[in-house]
Protein backbone atom coordinates (compact mmCIF):
# COMPACT_ATOMS: atom_id res chain seq x y z
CA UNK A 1 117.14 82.42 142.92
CA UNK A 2 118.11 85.30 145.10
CA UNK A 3 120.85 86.31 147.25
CA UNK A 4 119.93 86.99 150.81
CA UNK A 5 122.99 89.36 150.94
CA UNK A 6 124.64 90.92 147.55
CA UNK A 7 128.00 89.01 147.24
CA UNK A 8 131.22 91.81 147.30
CA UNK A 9 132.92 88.75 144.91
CA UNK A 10 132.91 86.29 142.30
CA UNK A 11 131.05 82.95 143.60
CA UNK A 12 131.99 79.70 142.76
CA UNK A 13 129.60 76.15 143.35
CA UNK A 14 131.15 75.45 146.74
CA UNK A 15 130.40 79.43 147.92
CA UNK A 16 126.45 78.87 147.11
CA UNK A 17 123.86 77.41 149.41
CA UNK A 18 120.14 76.93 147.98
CA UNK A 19 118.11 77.18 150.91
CA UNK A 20 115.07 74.96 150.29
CA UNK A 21 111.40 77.12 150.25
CA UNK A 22 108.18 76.46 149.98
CA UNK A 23 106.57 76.39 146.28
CA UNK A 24 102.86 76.75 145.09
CA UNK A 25 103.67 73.46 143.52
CA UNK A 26 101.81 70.57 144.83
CA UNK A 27 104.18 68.11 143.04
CA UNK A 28 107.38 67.49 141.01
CA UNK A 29 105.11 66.09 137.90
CA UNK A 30 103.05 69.47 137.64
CA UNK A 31 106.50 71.39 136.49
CA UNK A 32 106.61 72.07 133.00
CA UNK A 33 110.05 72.05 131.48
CA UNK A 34 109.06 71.75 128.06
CA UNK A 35 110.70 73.91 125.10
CA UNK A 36 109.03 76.44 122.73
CA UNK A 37 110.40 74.64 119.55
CA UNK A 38 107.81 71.50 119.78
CA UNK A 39 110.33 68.77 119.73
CA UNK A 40 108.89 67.24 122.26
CA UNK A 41 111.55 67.48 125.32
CA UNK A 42 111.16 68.40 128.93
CA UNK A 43 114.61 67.41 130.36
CA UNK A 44 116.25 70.52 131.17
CA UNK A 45 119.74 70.09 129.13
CA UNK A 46 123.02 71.66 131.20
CA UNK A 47 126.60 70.74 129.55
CA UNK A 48 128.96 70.83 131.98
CA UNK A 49 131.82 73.19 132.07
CA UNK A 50 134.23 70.70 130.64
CA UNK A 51 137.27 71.95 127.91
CA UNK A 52 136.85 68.85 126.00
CA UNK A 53 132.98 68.72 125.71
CA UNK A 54 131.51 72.29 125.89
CA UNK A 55 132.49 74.17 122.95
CA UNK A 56 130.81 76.46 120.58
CA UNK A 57 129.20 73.56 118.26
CA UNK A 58 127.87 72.09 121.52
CA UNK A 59 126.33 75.69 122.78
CA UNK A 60 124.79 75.65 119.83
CA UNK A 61 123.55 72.22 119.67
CA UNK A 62 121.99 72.10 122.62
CA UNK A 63 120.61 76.22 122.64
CA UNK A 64 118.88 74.38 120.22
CA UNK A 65 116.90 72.61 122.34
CA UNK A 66 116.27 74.87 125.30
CA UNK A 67 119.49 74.09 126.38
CA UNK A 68 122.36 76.24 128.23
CA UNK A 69 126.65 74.88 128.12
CA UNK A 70 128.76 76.19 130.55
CA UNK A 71 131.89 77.74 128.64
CA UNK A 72 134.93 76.60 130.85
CA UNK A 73 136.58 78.90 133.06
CA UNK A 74 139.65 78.45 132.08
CA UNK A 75 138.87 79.66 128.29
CA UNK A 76 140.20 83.49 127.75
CA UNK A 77 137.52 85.93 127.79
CA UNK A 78 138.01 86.84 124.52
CA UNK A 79 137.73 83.58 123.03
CA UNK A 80 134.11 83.22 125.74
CA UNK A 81 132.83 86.21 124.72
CA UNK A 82 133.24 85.30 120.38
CA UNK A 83 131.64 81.57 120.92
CA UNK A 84 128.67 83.74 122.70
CA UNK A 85 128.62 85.54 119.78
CA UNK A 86 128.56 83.16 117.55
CA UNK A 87 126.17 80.41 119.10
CA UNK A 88 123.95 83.77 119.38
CA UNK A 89 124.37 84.06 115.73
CA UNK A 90 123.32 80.96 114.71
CA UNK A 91 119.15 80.41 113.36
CA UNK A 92 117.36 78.73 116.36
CA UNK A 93 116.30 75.86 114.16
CA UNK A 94 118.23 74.86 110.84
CA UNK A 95 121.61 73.43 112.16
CA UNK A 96 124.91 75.44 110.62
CA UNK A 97 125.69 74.13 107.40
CA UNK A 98 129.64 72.69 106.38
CA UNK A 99 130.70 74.70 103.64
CA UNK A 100 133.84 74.30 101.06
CA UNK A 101 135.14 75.88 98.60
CA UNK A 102 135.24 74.16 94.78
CA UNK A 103 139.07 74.19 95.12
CA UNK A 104 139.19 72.09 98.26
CA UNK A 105 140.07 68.31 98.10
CA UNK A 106 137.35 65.66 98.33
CA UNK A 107 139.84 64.15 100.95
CA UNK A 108 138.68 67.69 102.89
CA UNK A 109 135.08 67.11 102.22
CA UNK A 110 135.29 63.23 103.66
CA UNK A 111 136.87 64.11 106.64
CA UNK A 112 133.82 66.66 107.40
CA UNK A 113 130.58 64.65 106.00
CA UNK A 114 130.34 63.03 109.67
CA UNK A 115 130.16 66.04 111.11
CA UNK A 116 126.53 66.49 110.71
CA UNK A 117 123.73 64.21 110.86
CA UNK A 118 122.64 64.58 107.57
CA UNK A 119 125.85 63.62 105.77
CA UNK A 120 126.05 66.72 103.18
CA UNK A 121 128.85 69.49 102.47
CA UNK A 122 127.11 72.49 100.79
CA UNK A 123 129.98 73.89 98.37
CA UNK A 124 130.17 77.45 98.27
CA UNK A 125 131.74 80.03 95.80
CA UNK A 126 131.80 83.77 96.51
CA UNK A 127 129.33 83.57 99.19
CA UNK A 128 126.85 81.48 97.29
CA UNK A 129 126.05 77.76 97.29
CA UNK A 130 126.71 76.09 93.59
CA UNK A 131 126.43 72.51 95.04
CA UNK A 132 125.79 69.58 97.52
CA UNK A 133 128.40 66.83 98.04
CA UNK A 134 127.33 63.33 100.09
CA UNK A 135 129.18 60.35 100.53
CA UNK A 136 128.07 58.42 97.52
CA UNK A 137 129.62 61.63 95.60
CA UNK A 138 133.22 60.84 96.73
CA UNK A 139 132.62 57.64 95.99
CA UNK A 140 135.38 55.93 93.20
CA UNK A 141 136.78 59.46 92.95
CA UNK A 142 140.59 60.55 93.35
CA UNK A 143 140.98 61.78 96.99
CA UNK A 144 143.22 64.64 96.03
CA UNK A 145 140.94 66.08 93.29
């Protein structure tokens, strides 16, 4: 896209007019949308710019799959500019593990195992993982321990 003048100030959706051109592009099925990480997908993925559903574990979710999530606007710059930061920081293809500590409280860990897919808390002490915790782990065992 390209301005036909340079704007003197911020834009919003109602300032912005896409004037329709012609394209080299015989038809709408010859576009190729798909993503470099072979999943398969070639829906272009845009979260809209929504406090309750783009956040930073949604940026990264769907950065994941060739996707882009519009931070609100009415998020503090600060707080934008460390969830860029941090979805930037996160590998393109293994999701961000849930990590405890061994003092936490298996309570803790079942409140977090649906967090992810794959149902698995990686325990962590002084940096380093020293075990896996599932559901059928915290099964029969006292919540508080």
């Amino acid at each position: 896209m390209r301005f036909l003048n340079e704007p003197s100030f911020d834009l919003t959706y109602d300032d912005v007019f896409m004037v329709p051109s012609h394209s080299t592009i015989a038809s709408r099925m010859e576009v190729d949308l798909s993503s470099s990480d072979s999943t398969g997908t070639t829906i272009p993925i845009v979260v809209a710019n929504m406090t309750a559903i783009s956040g930073r574990r949604m940026a990264e979710t769907i950065a994941r799959r060739g996707g882009i999530s519009v931070i609100p606007q009415d998020i503090p710059h600060a707080i934008v500019h460390d969830v860029i930061a941090w979805v930037k920081a996160r590998h393109t293809f293994f999701d961000t593990p849930i990590t405890l500590s061994p003092t936490q409280t298996i309570a803790e860990a079942m409140s977090l195992l649906n967090k992810r897919a794959h149902g698995a808390i990686v325990v962590v002490e002084n940096g380093k993982p020293i075990g896996i915790i599932t559901e059928d782990d915290c099964e029969g065992v006292d919540r508080f321990a």
